[in-house]
C-alpha atoms as a PDB file:
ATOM      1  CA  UNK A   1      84.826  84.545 -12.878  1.00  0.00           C
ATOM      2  CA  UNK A   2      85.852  81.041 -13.984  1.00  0.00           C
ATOM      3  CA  UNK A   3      89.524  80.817 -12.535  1.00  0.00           C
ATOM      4  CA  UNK A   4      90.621  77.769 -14.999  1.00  0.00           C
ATOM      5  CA  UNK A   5      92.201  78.578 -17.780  1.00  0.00           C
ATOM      6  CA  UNK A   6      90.179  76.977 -20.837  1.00  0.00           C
ATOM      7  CA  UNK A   7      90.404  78.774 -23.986  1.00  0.00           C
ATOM      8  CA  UNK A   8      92.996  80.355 -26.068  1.00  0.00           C
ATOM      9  CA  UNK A   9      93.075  83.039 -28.952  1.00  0.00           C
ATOM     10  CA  UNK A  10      94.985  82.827 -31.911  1.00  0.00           C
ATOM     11  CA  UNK A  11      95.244  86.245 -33.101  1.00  0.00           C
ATOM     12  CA  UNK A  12      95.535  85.382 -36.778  1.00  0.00           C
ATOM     13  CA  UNK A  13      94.347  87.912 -39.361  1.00  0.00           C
ATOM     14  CA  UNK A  14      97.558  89.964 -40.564  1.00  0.00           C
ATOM     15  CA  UNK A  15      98.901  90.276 -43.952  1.00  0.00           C
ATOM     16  CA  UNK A  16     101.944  88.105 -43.701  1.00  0.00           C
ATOM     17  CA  UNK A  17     104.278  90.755 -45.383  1.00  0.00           C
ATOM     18  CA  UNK A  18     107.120  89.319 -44.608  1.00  0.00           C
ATOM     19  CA  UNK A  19     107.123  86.314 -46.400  1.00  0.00           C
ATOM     20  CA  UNK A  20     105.684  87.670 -49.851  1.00  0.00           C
ATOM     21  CA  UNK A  21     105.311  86.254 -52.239  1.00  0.00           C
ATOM     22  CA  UNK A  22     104.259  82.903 -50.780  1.00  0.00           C
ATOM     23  CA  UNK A  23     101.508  84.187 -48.784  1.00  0.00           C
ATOM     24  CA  UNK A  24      99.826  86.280 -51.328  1.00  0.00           C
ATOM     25  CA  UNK A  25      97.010  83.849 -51.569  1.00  0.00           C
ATOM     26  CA  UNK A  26      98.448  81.543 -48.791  1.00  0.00           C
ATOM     27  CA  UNK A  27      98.064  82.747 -44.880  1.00  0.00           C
ATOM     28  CA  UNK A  28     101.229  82.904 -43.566  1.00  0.00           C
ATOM     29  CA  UNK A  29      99.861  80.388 -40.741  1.00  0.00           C
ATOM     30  CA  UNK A  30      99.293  77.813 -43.180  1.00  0.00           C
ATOM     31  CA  UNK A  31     103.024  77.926 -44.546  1.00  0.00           C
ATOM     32  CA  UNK A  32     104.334  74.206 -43.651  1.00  0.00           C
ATOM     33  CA  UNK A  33     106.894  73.458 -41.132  1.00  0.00           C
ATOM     34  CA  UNK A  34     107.772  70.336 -42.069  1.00  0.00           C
ATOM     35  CA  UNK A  35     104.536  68.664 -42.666  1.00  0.00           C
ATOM     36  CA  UNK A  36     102.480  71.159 -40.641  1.00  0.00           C
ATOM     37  CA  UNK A  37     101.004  74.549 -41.082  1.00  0.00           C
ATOM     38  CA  UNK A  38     102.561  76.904 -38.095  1.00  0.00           C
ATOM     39  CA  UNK A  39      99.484  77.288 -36.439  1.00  0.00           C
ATOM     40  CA  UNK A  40      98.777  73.702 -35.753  1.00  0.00           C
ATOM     41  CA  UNK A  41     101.567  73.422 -33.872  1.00  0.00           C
ATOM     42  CA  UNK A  42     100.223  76.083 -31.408  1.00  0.00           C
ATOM     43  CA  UNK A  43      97.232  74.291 -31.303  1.00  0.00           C
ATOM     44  CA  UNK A  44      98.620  70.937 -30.584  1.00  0.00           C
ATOM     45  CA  UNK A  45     100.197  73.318 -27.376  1.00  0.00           C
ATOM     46  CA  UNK A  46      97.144  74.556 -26.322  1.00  0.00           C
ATOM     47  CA  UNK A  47      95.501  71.105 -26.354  1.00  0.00           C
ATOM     48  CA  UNK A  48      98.601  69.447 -24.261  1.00  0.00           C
ATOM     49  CA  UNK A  49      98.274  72.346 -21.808  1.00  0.00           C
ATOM     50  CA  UNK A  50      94.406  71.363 -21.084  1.00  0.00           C
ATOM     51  CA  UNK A  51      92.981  74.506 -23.530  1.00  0.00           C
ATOM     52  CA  UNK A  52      89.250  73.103 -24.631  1.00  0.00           C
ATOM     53  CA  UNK A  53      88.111  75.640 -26.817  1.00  0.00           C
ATOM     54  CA  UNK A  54      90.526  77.883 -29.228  1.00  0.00           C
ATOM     55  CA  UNK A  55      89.249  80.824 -31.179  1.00  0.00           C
ATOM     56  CA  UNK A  56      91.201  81.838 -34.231  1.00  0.00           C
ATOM     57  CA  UNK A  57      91.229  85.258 -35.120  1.00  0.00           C
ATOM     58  CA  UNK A  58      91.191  85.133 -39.622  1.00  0.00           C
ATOM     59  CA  UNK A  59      90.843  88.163 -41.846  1.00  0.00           C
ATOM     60  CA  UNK A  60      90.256  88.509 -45.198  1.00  0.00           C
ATOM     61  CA  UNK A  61      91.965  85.940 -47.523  1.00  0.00           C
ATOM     62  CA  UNK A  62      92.240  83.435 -44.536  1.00  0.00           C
ATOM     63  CA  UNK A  63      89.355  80.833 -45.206  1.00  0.00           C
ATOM     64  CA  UNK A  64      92.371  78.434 -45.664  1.00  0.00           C
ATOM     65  CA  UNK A  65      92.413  77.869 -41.837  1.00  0.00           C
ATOM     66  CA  UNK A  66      88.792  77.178 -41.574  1.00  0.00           C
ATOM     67  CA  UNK A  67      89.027  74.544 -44.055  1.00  0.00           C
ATOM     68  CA  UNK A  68      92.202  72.992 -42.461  1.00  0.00           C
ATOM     69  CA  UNK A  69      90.442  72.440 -39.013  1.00  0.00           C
ATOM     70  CA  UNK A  70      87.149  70.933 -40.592  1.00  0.00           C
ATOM     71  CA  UNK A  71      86.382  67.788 -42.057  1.00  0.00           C
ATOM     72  CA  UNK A  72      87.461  66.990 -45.604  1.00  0.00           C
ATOM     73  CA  UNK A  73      84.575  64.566 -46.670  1.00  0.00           C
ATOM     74  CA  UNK A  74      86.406  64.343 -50.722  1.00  0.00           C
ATOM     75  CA  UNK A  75      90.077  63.619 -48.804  1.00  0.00           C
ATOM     76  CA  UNK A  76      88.683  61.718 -46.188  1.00  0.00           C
ATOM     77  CA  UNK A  77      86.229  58.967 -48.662  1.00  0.00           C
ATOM     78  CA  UNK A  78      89.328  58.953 -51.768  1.00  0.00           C
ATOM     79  CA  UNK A  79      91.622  57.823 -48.309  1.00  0.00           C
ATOM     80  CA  UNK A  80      89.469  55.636 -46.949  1.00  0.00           C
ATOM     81  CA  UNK A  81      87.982  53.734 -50.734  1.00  0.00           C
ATOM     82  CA  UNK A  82      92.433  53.439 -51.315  1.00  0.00           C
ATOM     83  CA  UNK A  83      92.851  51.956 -47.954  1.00  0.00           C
ATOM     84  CA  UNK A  84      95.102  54.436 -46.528  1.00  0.00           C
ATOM     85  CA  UNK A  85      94.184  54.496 -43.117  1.00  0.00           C
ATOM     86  CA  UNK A  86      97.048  55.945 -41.629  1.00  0.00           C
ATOM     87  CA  UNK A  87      96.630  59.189 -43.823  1.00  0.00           C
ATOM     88  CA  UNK A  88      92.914  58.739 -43.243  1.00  0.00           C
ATOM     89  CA  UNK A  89      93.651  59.212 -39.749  1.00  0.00           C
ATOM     90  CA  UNK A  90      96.001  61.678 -39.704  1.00  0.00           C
ATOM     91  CA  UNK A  91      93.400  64.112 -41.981  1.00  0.00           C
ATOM     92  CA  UNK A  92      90.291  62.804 -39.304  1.00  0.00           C
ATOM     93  CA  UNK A  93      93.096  63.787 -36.455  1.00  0.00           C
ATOM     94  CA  UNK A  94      93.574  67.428 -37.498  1.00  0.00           C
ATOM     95  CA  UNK A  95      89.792  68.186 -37.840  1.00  0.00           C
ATOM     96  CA  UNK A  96      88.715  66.555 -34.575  1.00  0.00           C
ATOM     97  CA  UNK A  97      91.958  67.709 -32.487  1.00  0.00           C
ATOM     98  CA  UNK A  98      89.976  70.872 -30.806  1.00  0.00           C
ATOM     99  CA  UNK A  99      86.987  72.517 -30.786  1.00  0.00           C
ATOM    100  CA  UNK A 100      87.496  75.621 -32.708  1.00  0.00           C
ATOM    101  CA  UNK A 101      85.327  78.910 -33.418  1.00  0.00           C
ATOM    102  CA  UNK A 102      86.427  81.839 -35.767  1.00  0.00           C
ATOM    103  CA  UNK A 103      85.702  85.371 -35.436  1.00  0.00           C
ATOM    104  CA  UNK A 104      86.707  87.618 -37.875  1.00  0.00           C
ATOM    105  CA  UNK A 105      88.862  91.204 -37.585  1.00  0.00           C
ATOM    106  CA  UNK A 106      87.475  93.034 -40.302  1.00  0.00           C
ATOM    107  CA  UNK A 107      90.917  95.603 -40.502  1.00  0.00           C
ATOM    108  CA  UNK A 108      94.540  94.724 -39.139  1.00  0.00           C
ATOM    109  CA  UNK A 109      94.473  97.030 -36.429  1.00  0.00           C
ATOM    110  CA  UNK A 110      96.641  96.070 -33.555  1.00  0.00           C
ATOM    111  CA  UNK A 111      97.429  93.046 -32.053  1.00  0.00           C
ATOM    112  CA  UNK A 112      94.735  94.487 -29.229  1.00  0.00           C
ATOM    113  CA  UNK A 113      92.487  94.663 -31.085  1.00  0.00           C
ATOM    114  CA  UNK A 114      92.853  91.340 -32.641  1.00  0.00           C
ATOM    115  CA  UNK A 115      92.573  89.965 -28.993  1.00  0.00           C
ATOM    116  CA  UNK A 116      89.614  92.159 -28.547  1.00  0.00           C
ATOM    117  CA  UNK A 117      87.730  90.551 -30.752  1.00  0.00           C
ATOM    118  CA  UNK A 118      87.392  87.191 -29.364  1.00  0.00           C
ATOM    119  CA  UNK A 119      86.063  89.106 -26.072  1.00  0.00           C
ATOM    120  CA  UNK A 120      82.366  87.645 -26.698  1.00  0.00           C
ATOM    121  CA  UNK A 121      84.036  84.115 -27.201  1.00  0.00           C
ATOM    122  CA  UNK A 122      86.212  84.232 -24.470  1.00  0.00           C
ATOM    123  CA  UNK A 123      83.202  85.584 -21.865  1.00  0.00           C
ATOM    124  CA  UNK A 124      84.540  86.610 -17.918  1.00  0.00           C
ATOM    125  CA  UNK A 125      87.096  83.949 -17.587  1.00  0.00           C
ATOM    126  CA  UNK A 126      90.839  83.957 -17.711  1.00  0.00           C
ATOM    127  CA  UNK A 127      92.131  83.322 -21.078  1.00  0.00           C
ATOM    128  CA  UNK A 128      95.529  82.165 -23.043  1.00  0.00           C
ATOM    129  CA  UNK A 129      96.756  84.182 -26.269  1.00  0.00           C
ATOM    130  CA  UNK A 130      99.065  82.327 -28.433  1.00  0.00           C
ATOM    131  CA  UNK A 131     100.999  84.141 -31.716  1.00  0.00           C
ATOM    132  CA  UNK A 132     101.077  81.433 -34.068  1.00  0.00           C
ATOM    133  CA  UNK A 133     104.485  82.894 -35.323  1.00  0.00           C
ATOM    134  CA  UNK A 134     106.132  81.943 -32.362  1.00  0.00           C
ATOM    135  CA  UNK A 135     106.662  78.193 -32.839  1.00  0.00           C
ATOM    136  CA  UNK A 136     107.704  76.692 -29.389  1.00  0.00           C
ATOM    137  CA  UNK A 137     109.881  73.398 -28.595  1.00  0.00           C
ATOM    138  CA  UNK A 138     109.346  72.521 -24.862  1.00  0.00           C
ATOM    139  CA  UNK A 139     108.071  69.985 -22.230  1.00  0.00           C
ATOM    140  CA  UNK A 140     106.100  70.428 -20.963  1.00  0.00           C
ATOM    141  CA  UNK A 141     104.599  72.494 -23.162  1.00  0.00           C
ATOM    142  CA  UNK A 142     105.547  76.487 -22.366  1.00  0.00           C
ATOM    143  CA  UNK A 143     101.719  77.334 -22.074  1.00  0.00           C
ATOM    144  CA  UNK A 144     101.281  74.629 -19.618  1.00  0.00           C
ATOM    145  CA  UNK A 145     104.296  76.153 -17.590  1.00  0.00           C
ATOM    146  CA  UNK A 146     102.692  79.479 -17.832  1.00  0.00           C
ATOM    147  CA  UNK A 147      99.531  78.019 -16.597  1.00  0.00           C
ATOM    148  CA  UNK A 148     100.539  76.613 -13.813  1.00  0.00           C
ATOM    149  CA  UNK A 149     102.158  80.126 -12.852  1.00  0.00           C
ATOM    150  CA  UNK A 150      98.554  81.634 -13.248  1.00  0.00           C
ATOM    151  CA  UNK A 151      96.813  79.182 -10.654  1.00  0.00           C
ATOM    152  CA  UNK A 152     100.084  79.622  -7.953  1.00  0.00           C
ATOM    153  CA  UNK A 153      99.963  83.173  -8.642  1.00  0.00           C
ATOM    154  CA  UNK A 154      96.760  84.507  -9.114  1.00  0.00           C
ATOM    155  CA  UNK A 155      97.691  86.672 -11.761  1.00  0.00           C
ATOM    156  CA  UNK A 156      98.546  87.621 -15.256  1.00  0.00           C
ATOM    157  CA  UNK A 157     101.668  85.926 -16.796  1.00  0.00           C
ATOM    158  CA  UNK A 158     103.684  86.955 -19.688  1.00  0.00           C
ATOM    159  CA  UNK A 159     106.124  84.410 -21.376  1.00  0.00           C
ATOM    160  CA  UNK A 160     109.523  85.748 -21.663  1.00  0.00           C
ATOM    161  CA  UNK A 161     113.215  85.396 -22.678  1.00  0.00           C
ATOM    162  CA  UNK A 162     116.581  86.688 -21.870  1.00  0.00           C
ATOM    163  CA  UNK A 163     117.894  88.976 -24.291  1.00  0.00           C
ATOM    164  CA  UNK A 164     121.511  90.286 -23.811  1.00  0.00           C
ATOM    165  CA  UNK A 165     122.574  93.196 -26.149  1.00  0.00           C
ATOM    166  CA  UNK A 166     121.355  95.467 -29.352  1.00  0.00           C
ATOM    167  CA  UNK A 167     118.560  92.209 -30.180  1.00  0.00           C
ATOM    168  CA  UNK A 168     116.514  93.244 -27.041  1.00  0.00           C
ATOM    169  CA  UNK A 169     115.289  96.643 -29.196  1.00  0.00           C
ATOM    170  CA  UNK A 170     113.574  94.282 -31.061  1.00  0.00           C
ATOM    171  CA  UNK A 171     111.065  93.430 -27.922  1.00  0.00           C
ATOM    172  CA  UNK A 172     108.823  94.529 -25.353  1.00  0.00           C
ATOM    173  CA  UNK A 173     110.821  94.763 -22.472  1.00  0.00           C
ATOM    174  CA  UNK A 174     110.027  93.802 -18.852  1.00  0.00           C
ATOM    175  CA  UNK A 175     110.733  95.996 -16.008  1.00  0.00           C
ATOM    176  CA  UNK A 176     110.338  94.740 -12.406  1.00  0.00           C
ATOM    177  CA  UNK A 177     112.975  92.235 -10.474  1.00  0.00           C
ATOM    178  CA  UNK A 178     112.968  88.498 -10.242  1.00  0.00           C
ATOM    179  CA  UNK A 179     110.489  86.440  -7.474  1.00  0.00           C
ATOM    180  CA  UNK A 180     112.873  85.664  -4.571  1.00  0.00           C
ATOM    181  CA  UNK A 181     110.661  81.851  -4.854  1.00  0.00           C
ATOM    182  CA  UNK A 182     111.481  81.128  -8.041  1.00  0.00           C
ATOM    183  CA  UNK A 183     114.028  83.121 -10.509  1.00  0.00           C
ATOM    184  CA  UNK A 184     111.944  82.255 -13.272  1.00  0.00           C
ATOM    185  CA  UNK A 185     109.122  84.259 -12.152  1.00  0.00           C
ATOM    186  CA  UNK A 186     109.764  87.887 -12.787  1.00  0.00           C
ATOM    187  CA  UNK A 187     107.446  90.719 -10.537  1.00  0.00           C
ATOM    188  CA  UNK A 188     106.145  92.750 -13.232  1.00  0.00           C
ATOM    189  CA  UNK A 189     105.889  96.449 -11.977  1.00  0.00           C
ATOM    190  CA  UNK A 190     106.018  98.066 -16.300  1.00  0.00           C
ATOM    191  CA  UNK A 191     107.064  97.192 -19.686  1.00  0.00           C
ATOM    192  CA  UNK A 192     108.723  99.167 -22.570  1.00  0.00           C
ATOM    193  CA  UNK A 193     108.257  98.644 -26.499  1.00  0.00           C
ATOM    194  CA  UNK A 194     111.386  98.273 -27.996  1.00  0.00           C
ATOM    195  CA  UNK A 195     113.711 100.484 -25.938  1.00  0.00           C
ATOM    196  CA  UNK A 196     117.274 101.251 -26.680  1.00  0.00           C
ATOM    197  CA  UNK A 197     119.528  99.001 -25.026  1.00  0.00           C
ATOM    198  CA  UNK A 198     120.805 101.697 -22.682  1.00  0.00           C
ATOM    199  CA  UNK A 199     117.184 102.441 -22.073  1.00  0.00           C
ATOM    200  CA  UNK A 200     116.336  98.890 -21.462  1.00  0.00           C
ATOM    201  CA  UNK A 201     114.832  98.201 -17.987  1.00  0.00           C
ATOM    202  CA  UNK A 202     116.106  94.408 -18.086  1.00  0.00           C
ATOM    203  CA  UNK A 203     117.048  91.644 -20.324  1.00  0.00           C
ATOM    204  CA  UNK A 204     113.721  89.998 -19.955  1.00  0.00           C
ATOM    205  CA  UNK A 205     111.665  90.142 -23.611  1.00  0.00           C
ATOM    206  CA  UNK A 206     108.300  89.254 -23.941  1.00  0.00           C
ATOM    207  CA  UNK A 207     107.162  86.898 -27.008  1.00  0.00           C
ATOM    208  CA  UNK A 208     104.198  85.392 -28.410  1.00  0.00           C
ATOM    209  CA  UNK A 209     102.199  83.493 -24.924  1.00  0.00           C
ATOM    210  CA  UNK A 210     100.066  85.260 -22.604  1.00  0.00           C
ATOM    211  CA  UNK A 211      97.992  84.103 -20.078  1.00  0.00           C
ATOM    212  CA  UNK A 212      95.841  87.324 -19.223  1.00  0.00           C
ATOM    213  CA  UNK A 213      92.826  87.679 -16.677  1.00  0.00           C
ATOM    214  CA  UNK A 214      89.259  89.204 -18.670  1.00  0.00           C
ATOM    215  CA  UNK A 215      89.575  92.495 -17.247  1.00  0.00           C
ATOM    216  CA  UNK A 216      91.972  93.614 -20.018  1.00  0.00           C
ATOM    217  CA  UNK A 217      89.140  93.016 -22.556  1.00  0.00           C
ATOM    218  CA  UNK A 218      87.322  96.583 -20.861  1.00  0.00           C
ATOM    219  CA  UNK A 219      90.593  98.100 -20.600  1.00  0.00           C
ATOM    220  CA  UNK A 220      91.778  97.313 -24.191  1.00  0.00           C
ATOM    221  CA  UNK A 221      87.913  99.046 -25.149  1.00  0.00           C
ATOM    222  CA  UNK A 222      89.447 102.057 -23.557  1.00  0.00           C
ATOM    223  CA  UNK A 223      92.862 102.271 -24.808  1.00  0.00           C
ATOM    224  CA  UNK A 224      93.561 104.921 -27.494  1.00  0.00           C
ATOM    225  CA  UNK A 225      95.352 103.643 -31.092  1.00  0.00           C
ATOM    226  CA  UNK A 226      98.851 104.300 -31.330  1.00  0.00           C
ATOM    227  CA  UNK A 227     100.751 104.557 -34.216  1.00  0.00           C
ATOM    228  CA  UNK A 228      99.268 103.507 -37.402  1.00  0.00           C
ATOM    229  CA  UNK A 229      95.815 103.533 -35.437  1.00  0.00           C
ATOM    230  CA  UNK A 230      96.605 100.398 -33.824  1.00  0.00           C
ATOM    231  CA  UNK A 231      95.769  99.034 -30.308  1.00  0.00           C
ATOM    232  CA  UNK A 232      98.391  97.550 -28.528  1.00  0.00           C
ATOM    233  CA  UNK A 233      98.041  94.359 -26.128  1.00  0.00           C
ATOM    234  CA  UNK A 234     101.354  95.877 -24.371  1.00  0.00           C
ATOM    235  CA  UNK A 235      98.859  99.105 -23.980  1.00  0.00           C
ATOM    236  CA  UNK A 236      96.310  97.071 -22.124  1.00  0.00           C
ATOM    237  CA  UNK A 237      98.910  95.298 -20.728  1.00  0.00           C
ATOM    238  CA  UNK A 238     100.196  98.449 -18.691  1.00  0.00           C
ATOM    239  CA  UNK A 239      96.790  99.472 -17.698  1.00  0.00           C
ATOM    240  CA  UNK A 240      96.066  95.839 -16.230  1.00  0.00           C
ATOM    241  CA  UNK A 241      99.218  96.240 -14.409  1.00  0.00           C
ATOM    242  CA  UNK A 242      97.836  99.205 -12.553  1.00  0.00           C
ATOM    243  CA  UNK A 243      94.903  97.017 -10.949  1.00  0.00           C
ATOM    244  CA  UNK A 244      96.021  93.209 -10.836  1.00  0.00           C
ATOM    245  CA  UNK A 245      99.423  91.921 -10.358  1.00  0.00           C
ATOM    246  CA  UNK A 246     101.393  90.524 -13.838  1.00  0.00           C
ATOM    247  CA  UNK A 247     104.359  88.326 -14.050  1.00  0.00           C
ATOM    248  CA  UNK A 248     106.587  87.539 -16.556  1.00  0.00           C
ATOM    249  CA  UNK A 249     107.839  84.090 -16.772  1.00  0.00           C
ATOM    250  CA  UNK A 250     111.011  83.041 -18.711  1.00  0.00           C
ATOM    251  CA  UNK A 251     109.560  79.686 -20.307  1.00  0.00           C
ATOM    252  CA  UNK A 252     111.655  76.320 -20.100  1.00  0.00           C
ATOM    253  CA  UNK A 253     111.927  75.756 -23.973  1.00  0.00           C
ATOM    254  CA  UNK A 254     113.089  77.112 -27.768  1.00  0.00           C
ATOM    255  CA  UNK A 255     111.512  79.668 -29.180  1.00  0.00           C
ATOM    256  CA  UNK A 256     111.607  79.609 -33.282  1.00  0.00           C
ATOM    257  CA  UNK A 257     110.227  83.083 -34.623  1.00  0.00           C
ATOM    258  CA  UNK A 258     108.521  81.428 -37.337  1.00  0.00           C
ATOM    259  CA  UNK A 259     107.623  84.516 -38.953  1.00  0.00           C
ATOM    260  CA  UNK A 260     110.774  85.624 -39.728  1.00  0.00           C
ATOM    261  CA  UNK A 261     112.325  83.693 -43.095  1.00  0.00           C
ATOM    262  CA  UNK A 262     115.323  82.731 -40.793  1.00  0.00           C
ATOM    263  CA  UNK A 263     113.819  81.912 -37.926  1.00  0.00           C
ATOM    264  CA  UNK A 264     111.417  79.630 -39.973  1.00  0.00           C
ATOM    265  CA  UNK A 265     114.301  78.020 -42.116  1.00  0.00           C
ATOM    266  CA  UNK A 266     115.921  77.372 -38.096  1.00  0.00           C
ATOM    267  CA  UNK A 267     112.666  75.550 -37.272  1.00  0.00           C
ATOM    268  CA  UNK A 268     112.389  73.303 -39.935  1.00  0.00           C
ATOM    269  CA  UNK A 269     115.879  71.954 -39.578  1.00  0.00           C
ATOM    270  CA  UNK A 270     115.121  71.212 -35.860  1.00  0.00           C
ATOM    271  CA  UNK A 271     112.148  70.153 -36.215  1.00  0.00           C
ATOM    272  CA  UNK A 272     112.754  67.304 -39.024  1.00  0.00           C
ATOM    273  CA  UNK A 273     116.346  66.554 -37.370  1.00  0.00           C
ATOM    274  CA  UNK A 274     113.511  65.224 -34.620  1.00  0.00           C
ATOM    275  CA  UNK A 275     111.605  63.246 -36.780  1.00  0.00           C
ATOM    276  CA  UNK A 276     112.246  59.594 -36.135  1.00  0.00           C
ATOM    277  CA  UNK A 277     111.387  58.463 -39.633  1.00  0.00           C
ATOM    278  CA  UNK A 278     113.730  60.160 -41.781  1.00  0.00           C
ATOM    279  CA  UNK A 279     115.767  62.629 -38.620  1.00  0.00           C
ATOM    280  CA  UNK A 280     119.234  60.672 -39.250  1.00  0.00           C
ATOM    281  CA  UNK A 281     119.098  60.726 -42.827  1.00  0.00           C
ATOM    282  CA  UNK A 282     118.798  64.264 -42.861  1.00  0.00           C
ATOM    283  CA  UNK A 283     121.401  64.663 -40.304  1.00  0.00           C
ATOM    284  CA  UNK A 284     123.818  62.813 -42.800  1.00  0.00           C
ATOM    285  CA  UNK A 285     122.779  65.010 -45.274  1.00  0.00           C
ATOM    286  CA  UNK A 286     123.193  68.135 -43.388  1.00  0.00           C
ATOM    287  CA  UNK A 287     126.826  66.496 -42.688  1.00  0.00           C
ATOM    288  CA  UNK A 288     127.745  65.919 -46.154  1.00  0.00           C
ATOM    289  CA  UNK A 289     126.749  70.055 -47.384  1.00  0.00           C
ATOM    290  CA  UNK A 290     129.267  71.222 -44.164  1.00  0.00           C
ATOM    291  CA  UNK A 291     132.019  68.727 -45.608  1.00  0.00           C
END
């Protein structure tokens, strides 16, 4: 088994629900923060955390992400004959940012079995899995972090977050106790989906970055659907656990859920108040609404 972590899946092939009706005929990965579609951002982490290859799992409906990652020959000749070459080589920057393969889940079943699907990309190495919901502000970037916990531990690593009271039922839930080394790194020893908070075995949630050895790929093949016929990563997740060691790792960072209409209307206020080119003239704006 290749011990360096070089490829990450983008499990990217549900409905988008939630934000209906925008992404009716637009994946909810494409939406725009700011001037980007959500999932580029994750890309642009897994490229600044050394990933070389990312596999994008689409659906039905979700050709839109193919096309953004490829070459635009009309866009790229009408930008080039006008003479705008710094558009020219923002579009050229986008398709030649990664090398990228697509493989295609054929029914939303699971979140498992969205990451099962990339199993023949992915091959017997270690591998990263990035939501593309979960829109992440850190550096360095919170997949390199987690990384770097993979090659000093030797073992599976789960980003995570405290969570104090009722919002941890929204979660997967840790259970285990802190590394004595580093109180970062939490000794994963089981995990519970969206527990009570009196049944909650910590305040440490898991969200959208894993960093997961290829032995889950047979144990996700043998793990039952659950509710709604789905397979669960958390499923495989727990069975890994019984072999290999897994840790969780609360991430140095801010974590936007991007697929919740709140969350997403949080990130784009961040994210442009960062933008050097026009981040103080929205700030003045923002200023002048409170007053």
């Amino acid at each position: 088994m290749n011990d360096r972590v070089r490829k990450a899946v983008f499990p990217a092939g549900g409905l988008g629900t939630r934000f209906l009706p925008a992404t009716k005929v637009i994946p909810k990965e494409m939406l725009a923060l700011v001037d980007k579609p959500i999932i580029q951002y994750g890309v642009e982490e897994a490229i600044a955390s050394g990933i070389e290859h990312i596999i994008i799992v689409t659906g039905r409906g979700k050709s839109a992400m193919e096309d953004h990652f490829d070459v635009s020959f009309e866009l790229d000749a009408t930008l080039e004959r006008r003479g705008k070459h710094e558009l020219l080589a923002v579009s050229r920057g986008v398709a030649t940012m990664a090398r990228v393969n697509y493989v295609r889940q054929k029914e939303p079943l699971g979140l498992g079995h969205a990451v099962l699907c990339a199993k023949e990309l992915v091959g017997n190495e270690p591998f990263a899995v990035i939501l593309p919901d979960d829109v992440i502000d850190a550096d360095p970037p919170c997949l390199k972090q987690m990384i770097d916990v993979f090659e000093e531990k030797h073992g599976s690593v789960l980003a995570t977050m405290t969570i104090d009271g009722q919002a941890i039922s929204a979660y997967g839930v840790l259970a285990g106790s802190p590394d004595p080394d580093n109180p970062r790194i939490y000794n994963c020893t089981g995990m519970v989906e969206k527990p009570k908070l009196q049944d909650a075995p910590s305040n440490q949630a898991i969200i959208g970055r894993y960093v997961l050895t290829p032995r889950v790929f047979e144990l996700l093949e043998q793990t039952k659907p659950g509710a709604g016929g789905e397979i669960q990563l958390t499923d495989g997740i727990k069975a890994l656990l019984k072999e290999e060691k897994v840790f969780g790792y609360t991430f140095e960072g801010k974590r936007f859920d991007a697929g919740d209409k709140f969350g997403m209307l949080q990130a784009t206020v961040e994210y442009a108040l960062k933008r050097p080119e026009f981040g103080d003239k929205f700030r003045a704006y923002l200023k002048e609404l409170v007053c």
